[in-house]
C-alpha atoms as a PDB file:
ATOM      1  CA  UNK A   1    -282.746 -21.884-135.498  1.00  0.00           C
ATOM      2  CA  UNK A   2    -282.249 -25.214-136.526  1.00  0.00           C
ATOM      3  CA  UNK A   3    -278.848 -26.566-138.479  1.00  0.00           C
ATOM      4  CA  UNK A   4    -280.285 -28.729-140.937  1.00  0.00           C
ATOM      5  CA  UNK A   5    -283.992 -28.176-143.480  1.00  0.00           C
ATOM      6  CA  UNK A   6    -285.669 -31.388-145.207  1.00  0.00           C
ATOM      7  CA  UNK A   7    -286.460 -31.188-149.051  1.00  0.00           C
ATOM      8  CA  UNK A   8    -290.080 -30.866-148.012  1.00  0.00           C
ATOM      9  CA  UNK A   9    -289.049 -27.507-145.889  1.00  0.00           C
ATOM     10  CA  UNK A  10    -287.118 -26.136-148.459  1.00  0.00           C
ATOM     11  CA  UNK A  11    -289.713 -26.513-151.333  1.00  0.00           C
ATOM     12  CA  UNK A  12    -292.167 -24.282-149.369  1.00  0.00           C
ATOM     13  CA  UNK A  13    -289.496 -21.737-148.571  1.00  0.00           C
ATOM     14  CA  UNK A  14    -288.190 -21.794-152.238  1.00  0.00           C
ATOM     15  CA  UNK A  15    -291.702 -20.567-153.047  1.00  0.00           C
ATOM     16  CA  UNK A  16    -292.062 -18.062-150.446  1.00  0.00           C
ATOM     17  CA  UNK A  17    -291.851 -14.271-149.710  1.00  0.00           C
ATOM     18  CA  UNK A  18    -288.414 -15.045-148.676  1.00  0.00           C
ATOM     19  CA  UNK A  19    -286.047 -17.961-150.283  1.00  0.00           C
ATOM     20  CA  UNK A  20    -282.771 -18.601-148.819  1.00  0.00           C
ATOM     21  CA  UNK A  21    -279.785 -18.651-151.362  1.00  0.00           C
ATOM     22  CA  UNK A  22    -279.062 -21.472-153.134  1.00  0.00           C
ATOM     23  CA  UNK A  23    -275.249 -23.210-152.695  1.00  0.00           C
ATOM     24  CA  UNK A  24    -274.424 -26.654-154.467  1.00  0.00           C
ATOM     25  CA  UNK A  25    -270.772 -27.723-153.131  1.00  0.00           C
ATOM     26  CA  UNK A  26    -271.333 -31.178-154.751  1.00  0.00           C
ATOM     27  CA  UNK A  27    -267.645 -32.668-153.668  1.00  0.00           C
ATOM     28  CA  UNK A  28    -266.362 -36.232-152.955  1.00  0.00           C
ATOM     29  CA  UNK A  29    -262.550 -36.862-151.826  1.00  0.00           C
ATOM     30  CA  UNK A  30    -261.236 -38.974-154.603  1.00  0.00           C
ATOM     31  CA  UNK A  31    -263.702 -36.929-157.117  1.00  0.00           C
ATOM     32  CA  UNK A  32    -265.133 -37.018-159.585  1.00  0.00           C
ATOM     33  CA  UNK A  33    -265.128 -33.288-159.517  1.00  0.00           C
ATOM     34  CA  UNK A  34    -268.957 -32.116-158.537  1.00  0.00           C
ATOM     35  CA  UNK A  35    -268.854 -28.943-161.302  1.00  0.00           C
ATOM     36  CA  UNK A  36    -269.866 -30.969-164.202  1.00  0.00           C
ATOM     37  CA  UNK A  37    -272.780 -32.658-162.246  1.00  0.00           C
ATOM     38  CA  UNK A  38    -274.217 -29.575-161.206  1.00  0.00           C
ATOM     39  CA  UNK A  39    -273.982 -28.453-164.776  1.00  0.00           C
ATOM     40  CA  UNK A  40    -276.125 -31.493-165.562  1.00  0.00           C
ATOM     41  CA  UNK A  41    -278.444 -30.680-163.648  1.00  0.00           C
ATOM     42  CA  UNK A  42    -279.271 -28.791-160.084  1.00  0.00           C
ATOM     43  CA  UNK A  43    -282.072 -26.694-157.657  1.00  0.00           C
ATOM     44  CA  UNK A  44    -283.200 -23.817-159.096  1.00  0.00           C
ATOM     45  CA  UNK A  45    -281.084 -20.567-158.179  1.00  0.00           C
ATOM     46  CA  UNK A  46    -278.086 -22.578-156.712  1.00  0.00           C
ATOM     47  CA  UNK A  47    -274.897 -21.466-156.991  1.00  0.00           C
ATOM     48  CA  UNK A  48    -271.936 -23.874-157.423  1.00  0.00           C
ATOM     49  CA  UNK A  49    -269.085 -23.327-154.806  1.00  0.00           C
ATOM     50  CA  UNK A  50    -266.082 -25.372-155.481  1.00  0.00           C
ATOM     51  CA  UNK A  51    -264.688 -27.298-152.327  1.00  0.00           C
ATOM     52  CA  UNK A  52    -261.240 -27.611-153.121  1.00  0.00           C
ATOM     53  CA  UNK A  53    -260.243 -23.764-154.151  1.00  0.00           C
ATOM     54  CA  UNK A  54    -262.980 -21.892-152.472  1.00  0.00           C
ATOM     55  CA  UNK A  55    -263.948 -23.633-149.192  1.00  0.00           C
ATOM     56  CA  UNK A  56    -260.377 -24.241-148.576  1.00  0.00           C
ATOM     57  CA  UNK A  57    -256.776 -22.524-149.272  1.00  0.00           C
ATOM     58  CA  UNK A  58    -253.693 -24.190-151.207  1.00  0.00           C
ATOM     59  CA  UNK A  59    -252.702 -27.781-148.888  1.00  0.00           C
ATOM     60  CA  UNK A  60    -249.690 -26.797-147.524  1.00  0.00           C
ATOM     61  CA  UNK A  61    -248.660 -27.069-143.648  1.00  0.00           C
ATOM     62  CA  UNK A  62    -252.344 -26.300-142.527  1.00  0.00           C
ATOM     63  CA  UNK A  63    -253.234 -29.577-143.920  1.00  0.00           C
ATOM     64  CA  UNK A  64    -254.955 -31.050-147.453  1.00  0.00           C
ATOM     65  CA  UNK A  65    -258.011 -28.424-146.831  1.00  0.00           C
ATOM     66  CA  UNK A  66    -256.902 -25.674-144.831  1.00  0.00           C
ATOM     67  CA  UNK A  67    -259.505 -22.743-143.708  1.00  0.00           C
ATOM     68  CA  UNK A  68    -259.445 -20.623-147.219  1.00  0.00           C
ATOM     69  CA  UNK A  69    -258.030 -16.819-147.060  1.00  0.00           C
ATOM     70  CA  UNK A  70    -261.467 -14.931-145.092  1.00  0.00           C
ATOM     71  CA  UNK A  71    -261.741 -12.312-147.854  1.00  0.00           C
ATOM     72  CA  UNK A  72    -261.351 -14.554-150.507  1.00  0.00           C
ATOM     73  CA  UNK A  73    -264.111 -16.959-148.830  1.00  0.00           C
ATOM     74  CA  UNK A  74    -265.786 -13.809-148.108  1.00  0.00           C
ATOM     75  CA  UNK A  75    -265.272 -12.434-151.983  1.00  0.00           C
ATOM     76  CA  UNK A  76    -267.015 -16.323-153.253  1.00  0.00           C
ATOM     77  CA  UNK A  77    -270.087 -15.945-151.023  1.00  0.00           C
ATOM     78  CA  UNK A  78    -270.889 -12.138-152.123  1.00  0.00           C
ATOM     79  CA  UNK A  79    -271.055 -13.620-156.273  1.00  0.00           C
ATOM     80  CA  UNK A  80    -272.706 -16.822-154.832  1.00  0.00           C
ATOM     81  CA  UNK A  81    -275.497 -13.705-153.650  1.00  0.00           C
ATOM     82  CA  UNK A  82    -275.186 -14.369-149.644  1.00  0.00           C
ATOM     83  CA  UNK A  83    -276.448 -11.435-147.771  1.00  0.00           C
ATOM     84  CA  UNK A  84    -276.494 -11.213-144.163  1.00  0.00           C
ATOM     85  CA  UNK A  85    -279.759 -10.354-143.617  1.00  0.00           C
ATOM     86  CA  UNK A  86    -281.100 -13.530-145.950  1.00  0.00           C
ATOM     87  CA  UNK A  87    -280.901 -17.462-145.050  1.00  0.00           C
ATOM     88  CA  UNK A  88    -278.167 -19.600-146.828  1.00  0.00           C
ATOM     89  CA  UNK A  89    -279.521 -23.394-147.933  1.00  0.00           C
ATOM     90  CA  UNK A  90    -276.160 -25.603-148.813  1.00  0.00           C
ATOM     91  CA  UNK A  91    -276.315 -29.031-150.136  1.00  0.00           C
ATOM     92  CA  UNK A  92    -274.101 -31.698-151.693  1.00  0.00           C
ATOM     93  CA  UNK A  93    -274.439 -34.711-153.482  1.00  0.00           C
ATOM     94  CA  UNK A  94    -276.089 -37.084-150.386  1.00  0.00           C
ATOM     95  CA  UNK A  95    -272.845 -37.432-148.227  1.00  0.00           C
ATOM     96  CA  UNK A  96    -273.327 -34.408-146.357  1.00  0.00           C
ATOM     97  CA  UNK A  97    -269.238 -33.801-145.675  1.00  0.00           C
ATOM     98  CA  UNK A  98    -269.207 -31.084-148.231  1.00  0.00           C
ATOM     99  CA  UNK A  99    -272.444 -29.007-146.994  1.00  0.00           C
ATOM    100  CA  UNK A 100    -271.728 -29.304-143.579  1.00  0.00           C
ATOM    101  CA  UNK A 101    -267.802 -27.640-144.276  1.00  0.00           C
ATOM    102  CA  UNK A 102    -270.020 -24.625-146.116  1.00  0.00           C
ATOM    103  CA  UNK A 103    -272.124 -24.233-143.089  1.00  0.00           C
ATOM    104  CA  UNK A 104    -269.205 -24.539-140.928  1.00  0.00           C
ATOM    105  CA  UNK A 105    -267.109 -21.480-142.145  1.00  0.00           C
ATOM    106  CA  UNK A 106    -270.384 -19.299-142.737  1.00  0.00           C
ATOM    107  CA  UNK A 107    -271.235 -19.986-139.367  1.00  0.00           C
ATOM    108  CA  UNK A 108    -267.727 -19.828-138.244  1.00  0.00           C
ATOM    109  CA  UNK A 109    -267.703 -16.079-140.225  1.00  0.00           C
ATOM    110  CA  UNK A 110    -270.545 -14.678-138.228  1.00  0.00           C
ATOM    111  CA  UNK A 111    -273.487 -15.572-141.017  1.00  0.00           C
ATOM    112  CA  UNK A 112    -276.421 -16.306-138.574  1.00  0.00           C
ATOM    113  CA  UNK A 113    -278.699 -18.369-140.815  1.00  0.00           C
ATOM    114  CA  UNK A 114    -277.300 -21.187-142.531  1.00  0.00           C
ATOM    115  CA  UNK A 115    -278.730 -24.600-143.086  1.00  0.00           C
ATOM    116  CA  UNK A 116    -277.696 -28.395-144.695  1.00  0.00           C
ATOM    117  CA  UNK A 117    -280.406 -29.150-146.884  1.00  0.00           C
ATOM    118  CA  UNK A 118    -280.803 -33.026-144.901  1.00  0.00           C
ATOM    119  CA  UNK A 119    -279.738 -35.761-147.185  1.00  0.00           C
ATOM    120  CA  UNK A 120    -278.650 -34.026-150.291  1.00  0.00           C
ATOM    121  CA  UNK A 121    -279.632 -33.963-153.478  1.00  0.00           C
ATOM    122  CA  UNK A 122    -280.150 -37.647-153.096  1.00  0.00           C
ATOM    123  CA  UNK A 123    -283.082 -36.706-151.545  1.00  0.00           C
ATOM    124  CA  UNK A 124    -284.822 -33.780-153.492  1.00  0.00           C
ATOM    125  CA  UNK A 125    -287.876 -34.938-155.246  1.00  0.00           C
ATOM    126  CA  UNK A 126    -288.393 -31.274-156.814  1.00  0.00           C
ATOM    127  CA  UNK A 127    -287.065 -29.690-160.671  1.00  0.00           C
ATOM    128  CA  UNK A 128    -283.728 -29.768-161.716  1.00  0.00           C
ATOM    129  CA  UNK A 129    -282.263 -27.221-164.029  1.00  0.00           C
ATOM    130  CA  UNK A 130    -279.444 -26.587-166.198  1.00  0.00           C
ATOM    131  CA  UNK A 131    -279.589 -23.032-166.268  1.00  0.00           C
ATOM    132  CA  UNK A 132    -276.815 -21.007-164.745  1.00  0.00           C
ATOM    133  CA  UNK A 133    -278.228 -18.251-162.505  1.00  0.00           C
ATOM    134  CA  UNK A 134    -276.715 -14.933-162.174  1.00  0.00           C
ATOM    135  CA  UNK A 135    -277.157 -14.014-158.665  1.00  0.00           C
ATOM    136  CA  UNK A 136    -277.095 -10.238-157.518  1.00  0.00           C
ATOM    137  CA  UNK A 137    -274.191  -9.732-155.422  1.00  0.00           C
ATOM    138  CA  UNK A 138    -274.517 -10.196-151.860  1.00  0.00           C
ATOM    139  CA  UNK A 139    -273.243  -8.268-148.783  1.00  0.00           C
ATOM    140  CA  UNK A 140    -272.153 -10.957-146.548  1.00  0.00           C
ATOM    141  CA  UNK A 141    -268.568  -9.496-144.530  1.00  0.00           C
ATOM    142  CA  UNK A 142    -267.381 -12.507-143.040  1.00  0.00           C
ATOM    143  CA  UNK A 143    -265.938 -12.343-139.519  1.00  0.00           C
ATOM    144  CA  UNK A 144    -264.067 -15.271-138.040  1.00  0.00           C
ATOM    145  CA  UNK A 145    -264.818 -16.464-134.099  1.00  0.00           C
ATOM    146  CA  UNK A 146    -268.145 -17.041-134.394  1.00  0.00           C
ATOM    147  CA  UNK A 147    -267.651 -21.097-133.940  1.00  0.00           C
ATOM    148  CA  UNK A 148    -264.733 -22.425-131.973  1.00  0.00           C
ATOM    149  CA  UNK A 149    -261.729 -23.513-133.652  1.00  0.00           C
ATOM    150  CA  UNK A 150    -259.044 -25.435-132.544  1.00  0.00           C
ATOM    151  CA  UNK A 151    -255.209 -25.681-133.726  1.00  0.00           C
ATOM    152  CA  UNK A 152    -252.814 -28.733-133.170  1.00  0.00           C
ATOM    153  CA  UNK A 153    -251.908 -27.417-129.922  1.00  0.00           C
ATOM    154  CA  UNK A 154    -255.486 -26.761-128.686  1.00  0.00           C
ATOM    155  CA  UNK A 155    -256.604 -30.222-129.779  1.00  0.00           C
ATOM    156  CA  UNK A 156    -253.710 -31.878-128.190  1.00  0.00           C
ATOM    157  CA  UNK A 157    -254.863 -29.787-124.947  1.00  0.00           C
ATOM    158  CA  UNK A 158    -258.044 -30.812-125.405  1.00  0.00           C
ATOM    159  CA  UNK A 159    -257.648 -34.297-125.658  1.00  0.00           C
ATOM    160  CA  UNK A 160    -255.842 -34.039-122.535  1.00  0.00           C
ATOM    161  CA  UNK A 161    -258.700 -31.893-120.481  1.00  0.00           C
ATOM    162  CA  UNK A 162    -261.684 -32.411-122.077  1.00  0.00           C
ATOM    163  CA  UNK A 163    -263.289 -34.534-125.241  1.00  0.00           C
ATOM    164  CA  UNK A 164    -261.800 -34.711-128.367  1.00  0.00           C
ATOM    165  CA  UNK A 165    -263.069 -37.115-131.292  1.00  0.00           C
ATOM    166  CA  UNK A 166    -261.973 -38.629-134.287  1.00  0.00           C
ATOM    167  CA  UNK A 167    -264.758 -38.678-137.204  1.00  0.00           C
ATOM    168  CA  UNK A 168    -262.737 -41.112-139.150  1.00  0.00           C
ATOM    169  CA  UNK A 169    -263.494 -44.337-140.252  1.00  0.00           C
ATOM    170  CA  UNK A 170    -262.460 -46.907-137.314  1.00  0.00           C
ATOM    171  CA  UNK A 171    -259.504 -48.522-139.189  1.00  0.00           C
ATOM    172  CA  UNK A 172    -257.867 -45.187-139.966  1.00  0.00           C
ATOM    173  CA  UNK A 173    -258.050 -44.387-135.979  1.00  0.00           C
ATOM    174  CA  UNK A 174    -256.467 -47.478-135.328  1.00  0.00           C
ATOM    175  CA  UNK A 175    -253.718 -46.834-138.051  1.00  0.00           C
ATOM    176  CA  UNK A 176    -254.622 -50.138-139.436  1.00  0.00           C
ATOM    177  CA  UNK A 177    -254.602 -48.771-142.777  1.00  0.00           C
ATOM    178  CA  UNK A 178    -253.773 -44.909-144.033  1.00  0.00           C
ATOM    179  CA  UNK A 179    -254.638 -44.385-147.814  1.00  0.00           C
ATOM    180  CA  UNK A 180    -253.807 -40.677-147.655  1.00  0.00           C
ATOM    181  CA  UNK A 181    -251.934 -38.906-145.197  1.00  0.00           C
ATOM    182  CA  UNK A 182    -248.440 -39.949-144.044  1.00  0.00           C
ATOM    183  CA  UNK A 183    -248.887 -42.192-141.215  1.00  0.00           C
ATOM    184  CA  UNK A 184    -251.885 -43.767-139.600  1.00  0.00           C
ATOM    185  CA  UNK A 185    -252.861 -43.432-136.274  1.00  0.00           C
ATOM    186  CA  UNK A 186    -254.921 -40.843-134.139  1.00  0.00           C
ATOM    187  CA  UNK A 187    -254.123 -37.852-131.843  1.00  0.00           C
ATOM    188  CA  UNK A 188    -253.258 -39.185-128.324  1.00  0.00           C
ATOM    189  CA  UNK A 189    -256.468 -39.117-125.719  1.00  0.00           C
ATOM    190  CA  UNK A 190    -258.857 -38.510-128.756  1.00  0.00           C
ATOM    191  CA  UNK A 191    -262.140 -40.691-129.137  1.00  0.00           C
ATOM    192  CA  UNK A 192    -263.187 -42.759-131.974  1.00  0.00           C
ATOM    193  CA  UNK A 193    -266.725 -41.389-133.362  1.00  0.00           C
ATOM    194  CA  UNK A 194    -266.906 -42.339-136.978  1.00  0.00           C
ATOM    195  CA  UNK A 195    -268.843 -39.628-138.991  1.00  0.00           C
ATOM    196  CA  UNK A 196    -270.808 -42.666-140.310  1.00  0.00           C
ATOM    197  CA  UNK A 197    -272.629 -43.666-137.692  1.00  0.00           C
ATOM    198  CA  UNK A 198    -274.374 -39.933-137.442  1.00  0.00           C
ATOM    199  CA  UNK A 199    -276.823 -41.165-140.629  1.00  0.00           C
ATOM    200  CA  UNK A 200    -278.988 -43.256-141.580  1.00  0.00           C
ATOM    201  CA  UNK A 201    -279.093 -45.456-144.513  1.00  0.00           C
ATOM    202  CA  UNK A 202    -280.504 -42.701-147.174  1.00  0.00           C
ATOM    203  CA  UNK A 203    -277.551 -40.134-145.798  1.00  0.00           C
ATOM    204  CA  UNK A 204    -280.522 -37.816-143.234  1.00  0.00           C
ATOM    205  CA  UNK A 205    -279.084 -37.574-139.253  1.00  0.00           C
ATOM    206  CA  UNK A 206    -280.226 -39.590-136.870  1.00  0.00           C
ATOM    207  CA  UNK A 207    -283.320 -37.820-134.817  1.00  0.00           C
ATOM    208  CA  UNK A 208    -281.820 -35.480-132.411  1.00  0.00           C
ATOM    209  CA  UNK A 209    -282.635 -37.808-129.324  1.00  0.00           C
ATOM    210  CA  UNK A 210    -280.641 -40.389-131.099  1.00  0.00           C
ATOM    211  CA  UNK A 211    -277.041 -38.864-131.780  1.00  0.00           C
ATOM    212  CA  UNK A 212    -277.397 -37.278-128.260  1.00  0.00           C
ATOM    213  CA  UNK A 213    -277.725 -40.671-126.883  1.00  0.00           C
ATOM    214  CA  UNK A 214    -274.188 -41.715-129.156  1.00  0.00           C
ATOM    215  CA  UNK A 215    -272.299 -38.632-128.112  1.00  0.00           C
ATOM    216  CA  UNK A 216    -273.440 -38.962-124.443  1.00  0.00           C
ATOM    217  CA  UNK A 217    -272.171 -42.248-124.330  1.00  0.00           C
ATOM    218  CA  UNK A 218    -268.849 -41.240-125.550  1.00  0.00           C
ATOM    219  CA  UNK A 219    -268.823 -38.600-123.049  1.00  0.00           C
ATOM    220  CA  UNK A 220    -269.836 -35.608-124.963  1.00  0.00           C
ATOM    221  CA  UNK A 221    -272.556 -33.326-123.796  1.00  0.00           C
ATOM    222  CA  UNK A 222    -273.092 -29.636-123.519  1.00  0.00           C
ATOM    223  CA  UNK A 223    -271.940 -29.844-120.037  1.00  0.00           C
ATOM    224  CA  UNK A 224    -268.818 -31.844-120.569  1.00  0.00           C
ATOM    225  CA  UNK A 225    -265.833 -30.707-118.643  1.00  0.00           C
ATOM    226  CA  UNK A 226    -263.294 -28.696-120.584  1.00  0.00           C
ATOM    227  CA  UNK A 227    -265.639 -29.351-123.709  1.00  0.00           C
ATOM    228  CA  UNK A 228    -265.535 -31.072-127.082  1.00  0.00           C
ATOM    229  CA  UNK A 229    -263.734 -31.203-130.543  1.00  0.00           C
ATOM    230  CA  UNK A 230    -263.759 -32.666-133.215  1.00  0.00           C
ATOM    231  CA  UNK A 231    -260.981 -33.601-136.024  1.00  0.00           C
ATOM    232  CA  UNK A 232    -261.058 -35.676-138.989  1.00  0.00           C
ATOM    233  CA  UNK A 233    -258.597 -36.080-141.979  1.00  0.00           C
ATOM    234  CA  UNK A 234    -258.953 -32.262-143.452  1.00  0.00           C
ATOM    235  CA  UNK A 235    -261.169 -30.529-141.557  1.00  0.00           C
ATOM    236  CA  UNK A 236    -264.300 -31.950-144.016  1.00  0.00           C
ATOM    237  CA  UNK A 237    -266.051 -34.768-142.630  1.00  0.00           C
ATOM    238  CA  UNK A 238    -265.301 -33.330-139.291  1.00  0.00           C
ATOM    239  CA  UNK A 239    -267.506 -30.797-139.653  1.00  0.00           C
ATOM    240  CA  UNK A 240    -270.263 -32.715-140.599  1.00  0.00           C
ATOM    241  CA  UNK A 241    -269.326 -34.618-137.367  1.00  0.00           C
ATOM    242  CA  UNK A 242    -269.747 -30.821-135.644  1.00  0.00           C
ATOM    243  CA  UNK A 243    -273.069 -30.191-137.169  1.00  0.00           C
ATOM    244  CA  UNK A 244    -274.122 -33.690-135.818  1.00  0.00           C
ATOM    245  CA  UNK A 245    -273.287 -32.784-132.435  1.00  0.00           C
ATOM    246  CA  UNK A 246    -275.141 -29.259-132.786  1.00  0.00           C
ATOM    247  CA  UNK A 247    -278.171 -30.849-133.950  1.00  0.00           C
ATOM    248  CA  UNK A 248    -277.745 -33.384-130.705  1.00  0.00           C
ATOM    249  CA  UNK A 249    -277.454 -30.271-128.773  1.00  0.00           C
ATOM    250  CA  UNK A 250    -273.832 -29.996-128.120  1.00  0.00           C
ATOM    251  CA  UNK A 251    -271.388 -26.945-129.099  1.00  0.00           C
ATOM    252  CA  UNK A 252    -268.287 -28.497-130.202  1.00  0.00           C
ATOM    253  CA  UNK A 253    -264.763 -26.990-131.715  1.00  0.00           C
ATOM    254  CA  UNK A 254    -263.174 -27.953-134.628  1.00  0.00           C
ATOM    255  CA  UNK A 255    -259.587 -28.821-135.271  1.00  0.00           C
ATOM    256  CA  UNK A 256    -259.805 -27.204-139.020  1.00  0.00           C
ATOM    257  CA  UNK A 257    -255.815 -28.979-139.955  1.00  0.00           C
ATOM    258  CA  UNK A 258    -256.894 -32.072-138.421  1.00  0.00           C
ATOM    259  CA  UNK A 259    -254.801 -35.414-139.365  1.00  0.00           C
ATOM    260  CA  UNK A 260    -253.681 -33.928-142.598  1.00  0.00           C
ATOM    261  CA  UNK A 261    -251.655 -31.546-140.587  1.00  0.00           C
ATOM    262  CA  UNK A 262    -250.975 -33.705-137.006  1.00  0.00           C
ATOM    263  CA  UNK A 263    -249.762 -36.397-138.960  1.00  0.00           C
ATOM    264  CA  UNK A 264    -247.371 -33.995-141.437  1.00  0.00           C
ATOM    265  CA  UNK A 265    -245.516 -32.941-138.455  1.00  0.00           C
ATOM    266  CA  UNK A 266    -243.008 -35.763-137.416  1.00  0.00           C
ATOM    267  CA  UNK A 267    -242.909 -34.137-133.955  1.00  0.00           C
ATOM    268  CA  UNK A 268    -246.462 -34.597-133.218  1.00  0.00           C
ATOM    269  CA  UNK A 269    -246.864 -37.879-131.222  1.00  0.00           C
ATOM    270  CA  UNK A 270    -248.867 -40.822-132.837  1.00  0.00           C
ATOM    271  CA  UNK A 271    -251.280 -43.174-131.051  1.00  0.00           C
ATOM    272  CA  UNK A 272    -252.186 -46.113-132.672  1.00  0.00           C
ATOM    273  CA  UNK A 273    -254.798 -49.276-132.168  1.00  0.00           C
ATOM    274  CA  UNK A 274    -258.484 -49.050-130.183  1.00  0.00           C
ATOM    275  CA  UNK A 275    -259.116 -46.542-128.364  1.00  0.00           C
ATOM    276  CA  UNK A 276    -259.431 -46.918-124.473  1.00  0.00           C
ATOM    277  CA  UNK A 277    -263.501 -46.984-124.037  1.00  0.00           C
END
């Protein structure tokens, strides 16, 4: 099963025997909030799941987007209509951050068919509608441990035995700026792998070739000794930064608190400036 379905794909399985459920988790950090553009207008059937209350729990010491409660997560996907036994199509605005933290905690819950529709909405070429569809309620029972998941500790291990990487933008690594958390700076030993450079100019992945020949040369491959993880700011764009690496071929954990939560503890060490490669 692949991680990611073009618009072209999900056209023909829209109008098949067997269409996957709909979720639009239109989000950007900074906003504007992505309800009133789905309202506007979005793909047939989809469901809108809210980032910031249902893909995540209250920011507290877990970080700015902590993992949400598992029933409650569990509770939102059963109205959204997601069954176990039917594929799951999520897509955002173009970015891809947003999608990829959906198919990260259904994956991460045990759902075994989930996909990012590749590129967004940006890139749909189908109808648009404004009506709000009323979903029969699904059966999905999520169950956590299905992906690997990493907490300060384990990433701080990690970055010590094996791979770790830091899907922010460069400067933020270095700590040359921080617009958001409390300091700048990056977890000791971890990488600098901006989620960026995982797309191309109209927001699709690199070919698969491609991003395995940018994680290989940082070091990460499915054999890499004592494996690979991923953080980011909140746990968002580092997904995407996971589902990069599984379409390159290469399981990866992720550090769900990420620098939100490193950064909030002031006994957590700090590592600033380019990192060693």
């Amino acid at each position: 099963m692949t991680a990611i379905i073009t618009a072209a794909e999900l056209s023909g399985e829209s109008a098949g025997p067997r269409p996957p459920v709909l979720l639009d988790v239109r989000w950007r950090l900074g906003g504007p909030p992505g309800r009133p553009e789905y309202e506007a207008g979005h793909l047939p059937g989809a469901v809108y799941v809210d980032l910031d209350t249902e893909l995540a729990g209250p920011p507290g010491a877990g970080g700015r987007h902590p993992l949400p409660d598992v029933a409650a997560f569990g509770a939102v996907m059963r109205r959204a209509g997601v069954r176990g036994d039917r594929p799951v199509v999520v897509y955002d605005g173009g970015q891809g951050w947003a999608a990829a933290r959906a198919w990260w905690l259904l994956r991460w819950t045990g759902h075994p068919d989930v996909r990012v529709l590749d590129g967004g909405l940006a890139v749909w070429t189908g109808p648009l509608t404004t009506d709000r569809p009323d979903p029969a309620a699904g059966d999905f029972a999520p169950v956590p441990g299905a992906l690997p998941l990493l907490d300060a500790d384990g990433a701080a291990a990690l970055a010590r035995a094996g791979l770790l990487l830091d899907a922010r933008a460069a400067e933020r690594y270095r700590g040359d700026v921080e617009p958001i958390d409390r300091v700048g700076g990056h977890v000791p030993g971890a990488l600098s792998a901006p989620t960026t450079e995982n797309v191309a100019e109209n927001g699709t992945f690199l070919p698969p070739e491609v991003l395995a020949a940018r994680f290989g040369a940082l070091g990460a491959t499915a054999a890499t000794e004592g494996g690979v993880g991923v953080y980011c700011g909140s746990g968002v764009s580092g997904a995407h930064e996971v589902l990069a690496l599984e379409i390159a071929g290469v399981p990866a954990a992720l550090y769900a608190g990420s620098w939100s939560q490193w950064s909030a503890d002031g006994s957590r060490p700090v590592a600033k400036g380019p990192d060693p490669g």
